[in-house]
N, C-alpha and C. Protein backbone atom coordinates (compact mmCIF):
# COMPACT_ATOMS: atom_id res chain seq x y z
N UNK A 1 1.19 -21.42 -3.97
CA UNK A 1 0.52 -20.35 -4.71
C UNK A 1 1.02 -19.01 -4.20
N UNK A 2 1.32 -18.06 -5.08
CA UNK A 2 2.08 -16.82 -5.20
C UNK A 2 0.70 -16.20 -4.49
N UNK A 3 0.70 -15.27 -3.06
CA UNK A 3 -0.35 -14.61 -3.18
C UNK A 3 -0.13 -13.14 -2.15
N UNK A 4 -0.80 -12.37 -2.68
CA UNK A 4 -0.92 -11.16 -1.67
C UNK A 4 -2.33 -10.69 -1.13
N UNK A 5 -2.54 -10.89 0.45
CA UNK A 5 -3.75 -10.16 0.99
C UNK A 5 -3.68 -9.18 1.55
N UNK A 6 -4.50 -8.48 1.47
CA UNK A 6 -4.93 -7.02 2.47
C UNK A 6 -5.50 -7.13 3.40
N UNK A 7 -5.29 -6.24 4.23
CA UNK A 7 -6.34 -6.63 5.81
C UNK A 7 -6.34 -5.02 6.18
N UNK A 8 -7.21 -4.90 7.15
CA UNK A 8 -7.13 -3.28 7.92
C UNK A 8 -8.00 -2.52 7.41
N UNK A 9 -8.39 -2.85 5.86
CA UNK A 9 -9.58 -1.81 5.79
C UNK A 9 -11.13 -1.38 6.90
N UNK A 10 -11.70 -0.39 6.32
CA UNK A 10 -12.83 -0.37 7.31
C UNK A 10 -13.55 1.09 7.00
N UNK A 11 -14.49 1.61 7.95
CA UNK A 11 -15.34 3.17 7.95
C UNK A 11 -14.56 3.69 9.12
N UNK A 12 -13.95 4.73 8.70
CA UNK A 12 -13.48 5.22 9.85
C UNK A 12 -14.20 6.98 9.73
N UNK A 13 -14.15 7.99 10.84
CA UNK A 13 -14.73 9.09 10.45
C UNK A 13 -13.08 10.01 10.18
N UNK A 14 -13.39 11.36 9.56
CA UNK A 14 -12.49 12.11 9.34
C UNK A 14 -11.68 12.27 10.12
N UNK A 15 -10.34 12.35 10.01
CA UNK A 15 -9.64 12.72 11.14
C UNK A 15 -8.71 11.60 11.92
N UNK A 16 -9.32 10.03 11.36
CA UNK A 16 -9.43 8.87 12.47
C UNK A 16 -8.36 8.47 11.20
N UNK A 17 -7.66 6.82 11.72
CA UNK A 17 -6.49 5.97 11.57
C UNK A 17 -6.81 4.79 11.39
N UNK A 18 -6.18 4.44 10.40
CA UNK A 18 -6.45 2.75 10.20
C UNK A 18 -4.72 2.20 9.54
N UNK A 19 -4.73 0.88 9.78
CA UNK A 19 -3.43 0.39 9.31
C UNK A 19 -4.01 -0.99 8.91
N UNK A 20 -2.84 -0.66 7.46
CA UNK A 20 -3.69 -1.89 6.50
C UNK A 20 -2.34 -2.45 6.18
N UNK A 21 -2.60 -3.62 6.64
CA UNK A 21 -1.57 -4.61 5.74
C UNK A 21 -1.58 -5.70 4.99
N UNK A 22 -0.59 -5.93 4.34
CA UNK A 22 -0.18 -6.55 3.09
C UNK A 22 0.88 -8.00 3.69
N UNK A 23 0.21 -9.06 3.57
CA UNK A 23 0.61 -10.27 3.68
C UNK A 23 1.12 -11.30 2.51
N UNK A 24 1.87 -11.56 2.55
CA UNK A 24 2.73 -12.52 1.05
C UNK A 24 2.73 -14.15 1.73
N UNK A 25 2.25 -14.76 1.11
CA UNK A 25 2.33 -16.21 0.85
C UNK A 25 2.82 -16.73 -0.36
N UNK A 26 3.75 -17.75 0.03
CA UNK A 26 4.05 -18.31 -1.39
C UNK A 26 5.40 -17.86 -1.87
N UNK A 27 5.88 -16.40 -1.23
CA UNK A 27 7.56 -16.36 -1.72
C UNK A 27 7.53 -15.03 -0.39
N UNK A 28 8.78 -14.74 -0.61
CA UNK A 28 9.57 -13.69 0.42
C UNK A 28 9.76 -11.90 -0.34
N UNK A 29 8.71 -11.16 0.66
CA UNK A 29 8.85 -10.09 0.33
C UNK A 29 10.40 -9.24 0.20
N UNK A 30 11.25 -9.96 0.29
CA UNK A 30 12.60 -9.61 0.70
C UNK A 30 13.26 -9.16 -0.33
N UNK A 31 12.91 -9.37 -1.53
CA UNK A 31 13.85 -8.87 -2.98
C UNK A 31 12.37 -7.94 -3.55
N UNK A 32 11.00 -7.77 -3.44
CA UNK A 32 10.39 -7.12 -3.95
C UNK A 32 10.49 -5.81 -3.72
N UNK A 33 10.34 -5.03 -4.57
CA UNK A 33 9.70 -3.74 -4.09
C UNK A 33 7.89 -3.65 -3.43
N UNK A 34 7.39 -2.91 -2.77
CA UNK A 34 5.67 -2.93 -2.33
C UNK A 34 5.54 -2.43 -2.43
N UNK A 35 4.43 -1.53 -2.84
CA UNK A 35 3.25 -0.36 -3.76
C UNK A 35 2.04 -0.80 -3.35
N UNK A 36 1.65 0.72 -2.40
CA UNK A 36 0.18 0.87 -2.11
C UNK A 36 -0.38 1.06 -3.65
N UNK A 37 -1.18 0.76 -3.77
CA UNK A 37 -1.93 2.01 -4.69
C UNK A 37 -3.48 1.47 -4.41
N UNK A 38 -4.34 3.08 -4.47
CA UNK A 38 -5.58 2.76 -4.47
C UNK A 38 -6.26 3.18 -5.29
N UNK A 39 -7.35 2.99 -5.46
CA UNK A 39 -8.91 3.39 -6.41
C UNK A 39 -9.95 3.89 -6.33
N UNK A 40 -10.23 5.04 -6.71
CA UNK A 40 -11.65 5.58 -5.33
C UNK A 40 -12.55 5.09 -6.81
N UNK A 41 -13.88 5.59 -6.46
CA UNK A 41 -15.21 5.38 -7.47
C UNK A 41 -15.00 6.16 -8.82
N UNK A 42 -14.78 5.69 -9.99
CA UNK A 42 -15.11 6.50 -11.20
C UNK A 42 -13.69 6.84 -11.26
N UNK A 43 -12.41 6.45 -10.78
CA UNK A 43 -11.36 7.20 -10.81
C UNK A 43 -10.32 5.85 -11.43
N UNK A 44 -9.05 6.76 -11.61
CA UNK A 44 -8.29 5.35 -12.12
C UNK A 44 -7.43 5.27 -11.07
N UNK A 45 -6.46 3.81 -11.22
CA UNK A 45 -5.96 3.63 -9.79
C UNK A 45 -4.25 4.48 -9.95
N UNK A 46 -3.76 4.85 -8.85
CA UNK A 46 -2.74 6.00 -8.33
C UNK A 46 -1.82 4.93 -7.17
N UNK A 47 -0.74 5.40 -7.37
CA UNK A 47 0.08 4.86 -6.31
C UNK A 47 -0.02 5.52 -5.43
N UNK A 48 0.09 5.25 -3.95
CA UNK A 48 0.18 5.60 -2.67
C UNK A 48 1.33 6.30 -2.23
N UNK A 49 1.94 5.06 -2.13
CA UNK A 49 2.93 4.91 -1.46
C UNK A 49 4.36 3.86 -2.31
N UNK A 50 5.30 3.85 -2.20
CA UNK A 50 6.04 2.34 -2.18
C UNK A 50 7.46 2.24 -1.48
N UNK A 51 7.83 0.71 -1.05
CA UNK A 51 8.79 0.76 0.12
C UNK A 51 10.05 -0.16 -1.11
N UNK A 52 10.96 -0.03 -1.22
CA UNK A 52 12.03 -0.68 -2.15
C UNK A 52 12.47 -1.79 -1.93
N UNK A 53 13.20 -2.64 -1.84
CA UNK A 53 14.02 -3.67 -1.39
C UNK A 53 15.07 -3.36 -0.20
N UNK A 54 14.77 -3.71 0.73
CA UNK A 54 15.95 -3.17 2.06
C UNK A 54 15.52 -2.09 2.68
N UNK A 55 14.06 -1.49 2.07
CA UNK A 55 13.55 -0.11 2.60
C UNK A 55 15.10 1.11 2.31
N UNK A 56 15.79 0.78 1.48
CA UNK A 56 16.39 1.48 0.46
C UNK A 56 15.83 3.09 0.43
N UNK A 57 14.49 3.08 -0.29
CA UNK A 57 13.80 4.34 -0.48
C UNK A 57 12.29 3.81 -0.67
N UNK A 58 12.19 4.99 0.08
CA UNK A 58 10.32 5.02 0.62
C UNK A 58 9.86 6.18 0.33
N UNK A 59 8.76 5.71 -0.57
CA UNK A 59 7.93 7.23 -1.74
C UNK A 59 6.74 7.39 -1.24
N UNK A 60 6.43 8.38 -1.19
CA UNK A 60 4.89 9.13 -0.99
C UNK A 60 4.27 9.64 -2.26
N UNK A 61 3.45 9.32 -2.46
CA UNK A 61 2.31 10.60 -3.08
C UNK A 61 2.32 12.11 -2.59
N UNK A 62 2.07 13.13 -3.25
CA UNK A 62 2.07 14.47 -2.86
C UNK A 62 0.74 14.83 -1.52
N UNK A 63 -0.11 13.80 -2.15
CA UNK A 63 -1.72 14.07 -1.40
C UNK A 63 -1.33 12.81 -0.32
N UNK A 64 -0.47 12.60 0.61
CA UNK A 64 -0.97 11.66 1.44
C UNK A 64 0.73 11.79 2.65
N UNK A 65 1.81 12.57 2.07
CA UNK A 65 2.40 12.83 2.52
C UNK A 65 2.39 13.50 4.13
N UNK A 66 3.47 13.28 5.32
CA UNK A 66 3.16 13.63 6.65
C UNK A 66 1.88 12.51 7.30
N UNK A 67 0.97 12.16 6.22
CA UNK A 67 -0.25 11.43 7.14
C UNK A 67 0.03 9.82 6.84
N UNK A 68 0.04 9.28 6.20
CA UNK A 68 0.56 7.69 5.62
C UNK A 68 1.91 7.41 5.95
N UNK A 69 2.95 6.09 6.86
CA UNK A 69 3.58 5.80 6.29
C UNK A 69 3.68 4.21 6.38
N UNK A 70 4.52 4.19 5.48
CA UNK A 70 4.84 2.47 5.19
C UNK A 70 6.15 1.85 5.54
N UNK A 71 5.66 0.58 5.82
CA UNK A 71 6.98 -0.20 6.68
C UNK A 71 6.79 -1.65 6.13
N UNK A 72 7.67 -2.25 6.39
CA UNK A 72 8.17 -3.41 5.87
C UNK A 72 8.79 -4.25 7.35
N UNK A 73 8.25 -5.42 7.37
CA UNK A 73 8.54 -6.72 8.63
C UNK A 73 8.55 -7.90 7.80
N UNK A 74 10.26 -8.33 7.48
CA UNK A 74 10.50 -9.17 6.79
C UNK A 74 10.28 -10.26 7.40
N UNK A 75 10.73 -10.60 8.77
CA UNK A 75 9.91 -11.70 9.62
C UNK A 75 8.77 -11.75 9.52
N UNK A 76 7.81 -11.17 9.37
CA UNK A 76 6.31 -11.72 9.44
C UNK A 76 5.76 -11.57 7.84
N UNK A 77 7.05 -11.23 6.92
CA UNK A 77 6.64 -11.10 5.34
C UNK A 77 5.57 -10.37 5.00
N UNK A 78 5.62 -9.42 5.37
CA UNK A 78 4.38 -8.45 5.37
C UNK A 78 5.22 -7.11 5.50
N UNK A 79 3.83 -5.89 4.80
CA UNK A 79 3.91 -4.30 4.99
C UNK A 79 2.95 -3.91 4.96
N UNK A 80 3.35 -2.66 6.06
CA UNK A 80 2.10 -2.21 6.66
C UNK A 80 1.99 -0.73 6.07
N UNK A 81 0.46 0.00 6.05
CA UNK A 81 0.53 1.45 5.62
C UNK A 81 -0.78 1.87 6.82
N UNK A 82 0.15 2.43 7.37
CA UNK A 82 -0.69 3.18 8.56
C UNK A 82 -0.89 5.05 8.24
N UNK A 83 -2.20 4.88 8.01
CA UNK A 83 -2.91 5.57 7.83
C UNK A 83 -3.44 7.09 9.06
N UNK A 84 -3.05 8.22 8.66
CA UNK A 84 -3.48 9.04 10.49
C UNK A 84 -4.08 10.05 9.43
N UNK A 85 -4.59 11.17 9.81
CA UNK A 85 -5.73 12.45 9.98
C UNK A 85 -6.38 11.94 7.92
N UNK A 86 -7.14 11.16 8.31
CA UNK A 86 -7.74 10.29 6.62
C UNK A 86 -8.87 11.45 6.62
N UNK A 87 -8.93 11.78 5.44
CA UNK A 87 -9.95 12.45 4.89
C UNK A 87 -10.61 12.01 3.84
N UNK A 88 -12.26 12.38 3.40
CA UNK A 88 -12.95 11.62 2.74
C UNK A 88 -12.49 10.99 1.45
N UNK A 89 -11.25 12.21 0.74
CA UNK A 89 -10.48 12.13 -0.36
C UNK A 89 -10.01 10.52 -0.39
N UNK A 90 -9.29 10.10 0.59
CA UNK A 90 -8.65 8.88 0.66
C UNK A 90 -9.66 7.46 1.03
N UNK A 91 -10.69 7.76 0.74
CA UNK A 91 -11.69 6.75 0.56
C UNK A 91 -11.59 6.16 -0.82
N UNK A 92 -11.26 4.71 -1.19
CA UNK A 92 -10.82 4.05 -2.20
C UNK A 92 -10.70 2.78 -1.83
N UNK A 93 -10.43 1.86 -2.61
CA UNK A 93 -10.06 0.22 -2.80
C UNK A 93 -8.83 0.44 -2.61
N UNK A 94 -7.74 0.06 -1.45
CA UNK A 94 -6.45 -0.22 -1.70
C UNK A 94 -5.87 -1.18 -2.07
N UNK A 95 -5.36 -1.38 -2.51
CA UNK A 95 -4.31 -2.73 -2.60
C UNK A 95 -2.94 -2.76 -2.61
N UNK A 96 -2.09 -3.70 -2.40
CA UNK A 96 -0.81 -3.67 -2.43
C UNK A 96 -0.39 -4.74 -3.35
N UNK A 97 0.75 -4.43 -3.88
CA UNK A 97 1.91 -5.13 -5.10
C UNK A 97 2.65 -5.05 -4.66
N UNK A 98 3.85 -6.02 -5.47
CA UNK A 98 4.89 -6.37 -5.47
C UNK A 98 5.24 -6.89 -6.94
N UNK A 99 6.66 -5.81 -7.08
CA UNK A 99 7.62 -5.59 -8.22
C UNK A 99 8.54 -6.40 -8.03
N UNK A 100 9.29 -7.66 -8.19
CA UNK A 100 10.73 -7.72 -8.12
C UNK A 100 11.91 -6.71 -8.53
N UNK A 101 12.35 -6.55 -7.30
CA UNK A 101 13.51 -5.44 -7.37
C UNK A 101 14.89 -5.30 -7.32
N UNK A 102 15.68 -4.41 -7.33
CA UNK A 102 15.07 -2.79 -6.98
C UNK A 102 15.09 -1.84 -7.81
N UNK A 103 14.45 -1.14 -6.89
CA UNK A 103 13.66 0.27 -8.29
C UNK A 103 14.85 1.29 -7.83
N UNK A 104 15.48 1.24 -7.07
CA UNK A 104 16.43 2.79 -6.95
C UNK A 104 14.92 3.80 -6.02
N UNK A 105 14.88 4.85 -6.75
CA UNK A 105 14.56 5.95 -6.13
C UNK A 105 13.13 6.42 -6.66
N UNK A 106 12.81 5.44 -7.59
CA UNK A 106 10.88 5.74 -7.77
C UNK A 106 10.37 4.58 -8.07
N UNK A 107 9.12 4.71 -7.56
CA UNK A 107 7.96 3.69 -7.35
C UNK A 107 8.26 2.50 -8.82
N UNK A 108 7.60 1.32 -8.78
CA UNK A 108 7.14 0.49 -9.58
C UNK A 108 6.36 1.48 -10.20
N UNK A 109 6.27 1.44 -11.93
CA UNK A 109 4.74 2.00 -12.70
C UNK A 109 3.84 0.97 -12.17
N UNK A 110 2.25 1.28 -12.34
CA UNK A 110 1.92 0.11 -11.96
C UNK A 110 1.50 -1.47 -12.61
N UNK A 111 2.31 -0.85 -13.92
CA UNK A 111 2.25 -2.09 -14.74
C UNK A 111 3.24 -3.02 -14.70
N UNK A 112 4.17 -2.61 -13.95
CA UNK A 112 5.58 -3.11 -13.31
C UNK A 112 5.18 -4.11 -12.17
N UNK A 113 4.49 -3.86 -11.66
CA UNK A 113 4.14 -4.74 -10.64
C UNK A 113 3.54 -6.08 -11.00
N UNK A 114 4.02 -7.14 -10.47
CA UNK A 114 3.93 -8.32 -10.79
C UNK A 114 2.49 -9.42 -10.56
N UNK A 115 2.46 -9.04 -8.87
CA UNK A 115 1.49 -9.68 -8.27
C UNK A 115 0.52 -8.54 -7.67
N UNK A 116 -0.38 -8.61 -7.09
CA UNK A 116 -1.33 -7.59 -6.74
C UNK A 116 -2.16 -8.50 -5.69
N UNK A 117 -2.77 -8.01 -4.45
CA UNK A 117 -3.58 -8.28 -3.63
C UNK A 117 -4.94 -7.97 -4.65
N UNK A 118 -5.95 -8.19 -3.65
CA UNK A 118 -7.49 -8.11 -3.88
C UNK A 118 -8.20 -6.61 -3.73
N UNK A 119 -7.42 -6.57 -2.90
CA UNK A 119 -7.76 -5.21 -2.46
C UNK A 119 -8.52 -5.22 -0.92
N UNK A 120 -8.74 -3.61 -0.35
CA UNK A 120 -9.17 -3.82 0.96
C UNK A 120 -10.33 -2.39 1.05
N UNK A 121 -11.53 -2.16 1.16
CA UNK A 121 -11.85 -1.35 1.06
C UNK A 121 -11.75 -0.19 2.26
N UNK A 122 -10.95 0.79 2.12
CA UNK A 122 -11.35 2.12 3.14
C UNK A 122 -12.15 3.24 2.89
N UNK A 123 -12.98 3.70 3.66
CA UNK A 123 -14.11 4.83 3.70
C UNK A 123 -14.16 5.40 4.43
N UNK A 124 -14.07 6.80 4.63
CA UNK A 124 -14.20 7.91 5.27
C UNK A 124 -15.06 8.68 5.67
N UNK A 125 -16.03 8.47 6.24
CA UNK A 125 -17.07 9.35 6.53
C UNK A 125 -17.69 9.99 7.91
N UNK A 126 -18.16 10.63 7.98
CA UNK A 126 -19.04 11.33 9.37
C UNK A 126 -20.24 10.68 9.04
């Protein structure tokens, strides 16, 4: 079974770090592209982040840039998005995908993306 989980979510307060990763069972993250994208309440979902095939090219969002980045460990078939100075803004459902690739130089849309985790919830608060 084709699958992607999330792990790392949690309450962290402003300011604080979390690293969430993205685990693949079932095939090899090695030809996909990976795409954060998350979902806050009442909002629609936004890409994060995404890492390419070969870590090729690695995209940010405008709002998460300098504080997020993402990596790729083809041995342990997994990517990680480590998270530093989180503000309440970035409180959302994340999840991660995977596109078969490669995309060149911009993200999967996110209808491009093939498989999708569950998601992982992060929250920000004092």
């Amino acid at each position: 079974q084709l699958q992607l989980v999330e792990s790392g979510g949690g309450l962290v307060q402003p300011g604080g770090s979390l690293r969430l990763s993205c685990a693949a069972s079932g095939f090899s993250l090695d030809y996909y592209a990976i795409g954060w994208i998350r979902q806050a309440p009442g909002k629609e979902r936004e890409g994060v982040s995404c890492i390419d095939v070969s870590d090729r090219n690695i995209n940010y969002a405008d709002s998460v840039k300098g504080r997020f980045t993402i990596s790729r460990d083809n041995a342990k078939n997994t990517v990680t998005l480590q998270m530093n100075s989180l503000k309440p803004e970035d409180t959302a459902v994340y999840y991660c995908a995977a596109a078969p690739g490669p995309w060149g130089t911009r993200c999967p849309r996110l209808y491009e993306y093939h498989y999708w985790g569950q998601g992982t919830q992060v929250t920000i608060s004092s």
